[in-house]
C-alpha atoms as a PDB file:
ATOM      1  CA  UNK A   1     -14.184   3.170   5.923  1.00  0.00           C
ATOM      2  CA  UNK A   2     -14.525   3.080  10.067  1.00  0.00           C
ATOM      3  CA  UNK A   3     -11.958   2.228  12.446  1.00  0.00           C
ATOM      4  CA  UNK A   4     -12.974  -0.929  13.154  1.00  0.00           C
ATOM      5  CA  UNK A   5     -13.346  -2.711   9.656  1.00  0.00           C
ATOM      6  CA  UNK A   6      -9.716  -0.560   8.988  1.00  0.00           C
ATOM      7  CA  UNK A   7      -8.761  -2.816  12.026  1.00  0.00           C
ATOM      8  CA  UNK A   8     -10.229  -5.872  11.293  1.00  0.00           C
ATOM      9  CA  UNK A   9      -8.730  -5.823   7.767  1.00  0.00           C
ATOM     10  CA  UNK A  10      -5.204  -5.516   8.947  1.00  0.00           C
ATOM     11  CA  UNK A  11      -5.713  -8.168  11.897  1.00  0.00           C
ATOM     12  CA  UNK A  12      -6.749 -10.865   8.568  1.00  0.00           C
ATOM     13  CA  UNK A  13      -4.039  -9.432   6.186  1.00  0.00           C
ATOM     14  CA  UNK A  14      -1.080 -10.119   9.331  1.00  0.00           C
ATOM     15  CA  UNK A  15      -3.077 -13.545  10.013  1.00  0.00           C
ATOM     16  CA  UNK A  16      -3.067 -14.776   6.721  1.00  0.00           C
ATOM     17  CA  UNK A  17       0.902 -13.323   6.069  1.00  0.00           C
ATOM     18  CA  UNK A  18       1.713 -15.103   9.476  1.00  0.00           C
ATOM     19  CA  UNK A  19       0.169 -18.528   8.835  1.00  0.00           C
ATOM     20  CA  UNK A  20       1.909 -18.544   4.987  1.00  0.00           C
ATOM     21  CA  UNK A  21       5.124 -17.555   6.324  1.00  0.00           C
ATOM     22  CA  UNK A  22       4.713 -20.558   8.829  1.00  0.00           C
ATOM     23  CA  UNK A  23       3.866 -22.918   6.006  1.00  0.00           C
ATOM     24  CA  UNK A  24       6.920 -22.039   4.345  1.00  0.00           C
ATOM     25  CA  UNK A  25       9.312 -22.047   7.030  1.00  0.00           C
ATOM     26  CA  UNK A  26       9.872 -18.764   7.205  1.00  0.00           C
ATOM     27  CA  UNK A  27       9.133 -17.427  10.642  1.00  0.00           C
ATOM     28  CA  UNK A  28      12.470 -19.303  12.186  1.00  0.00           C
ATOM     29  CA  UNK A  29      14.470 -18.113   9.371  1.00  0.00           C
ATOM     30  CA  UNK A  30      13.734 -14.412   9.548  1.00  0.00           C
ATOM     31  CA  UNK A  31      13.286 -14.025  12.836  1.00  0.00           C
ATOM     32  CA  UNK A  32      16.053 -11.676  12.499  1.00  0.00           C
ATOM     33  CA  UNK A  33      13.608  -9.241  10.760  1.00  0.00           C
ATOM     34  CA  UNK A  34      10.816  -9.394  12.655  1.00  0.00           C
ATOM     35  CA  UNK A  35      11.456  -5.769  14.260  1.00  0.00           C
ATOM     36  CA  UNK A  36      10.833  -4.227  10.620  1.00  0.00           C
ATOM     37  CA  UNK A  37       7.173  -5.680  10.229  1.00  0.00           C
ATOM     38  CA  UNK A  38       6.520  -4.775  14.060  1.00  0.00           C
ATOM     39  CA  UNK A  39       7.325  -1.227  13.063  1.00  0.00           C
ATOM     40  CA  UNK A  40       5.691  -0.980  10.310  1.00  0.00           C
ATOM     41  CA  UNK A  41       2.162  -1.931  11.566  1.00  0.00           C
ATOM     42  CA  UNK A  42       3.224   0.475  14.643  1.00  0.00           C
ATOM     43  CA  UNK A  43       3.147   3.546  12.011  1.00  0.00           C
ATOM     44  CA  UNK A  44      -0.097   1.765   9.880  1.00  0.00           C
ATOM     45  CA  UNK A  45      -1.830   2.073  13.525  1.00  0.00           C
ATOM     46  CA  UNK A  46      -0.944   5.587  14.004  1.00  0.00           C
ATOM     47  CA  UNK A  47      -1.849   6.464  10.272  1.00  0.00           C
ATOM     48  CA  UNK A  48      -5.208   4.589  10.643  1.00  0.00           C
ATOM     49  CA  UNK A  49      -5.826   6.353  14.933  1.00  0.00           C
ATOM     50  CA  UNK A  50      -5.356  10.016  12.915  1.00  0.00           C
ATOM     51  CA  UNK A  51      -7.057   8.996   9.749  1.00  0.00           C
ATOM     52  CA  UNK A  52     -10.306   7.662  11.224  1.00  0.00           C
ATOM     53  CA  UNK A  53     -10.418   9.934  14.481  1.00  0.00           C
ATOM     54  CA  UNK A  54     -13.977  10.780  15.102  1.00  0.00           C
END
């Protein structure tokens, strides 16, 4: 898999969590939390930078 359909994959997955949390309500209620999804997608980006390095 390349870089840039790695990337484009996890741009849809967060798009589609984001507008489903929003549906729900969700995003005011855990907004608390949102630090723990921030770094989580900050370690996924430094898997996917060594993983795919050309």
């Amino acid at each position: 898999m390349k870089k840039r359909v790695f990337d484009i994959i996890v741009i849809l997955l967060i798009a589609i969590v984001l507008i489903i949390l929003n549906q729900f309500d969700l995003l005011e209620k855990s907004a608390r939390f949102l630090l723990i999804p921030i770094l989580a997608f900050y370690y996924l980006g430094q898997y996917s930078e060594r993983r795919f390095k050309k």
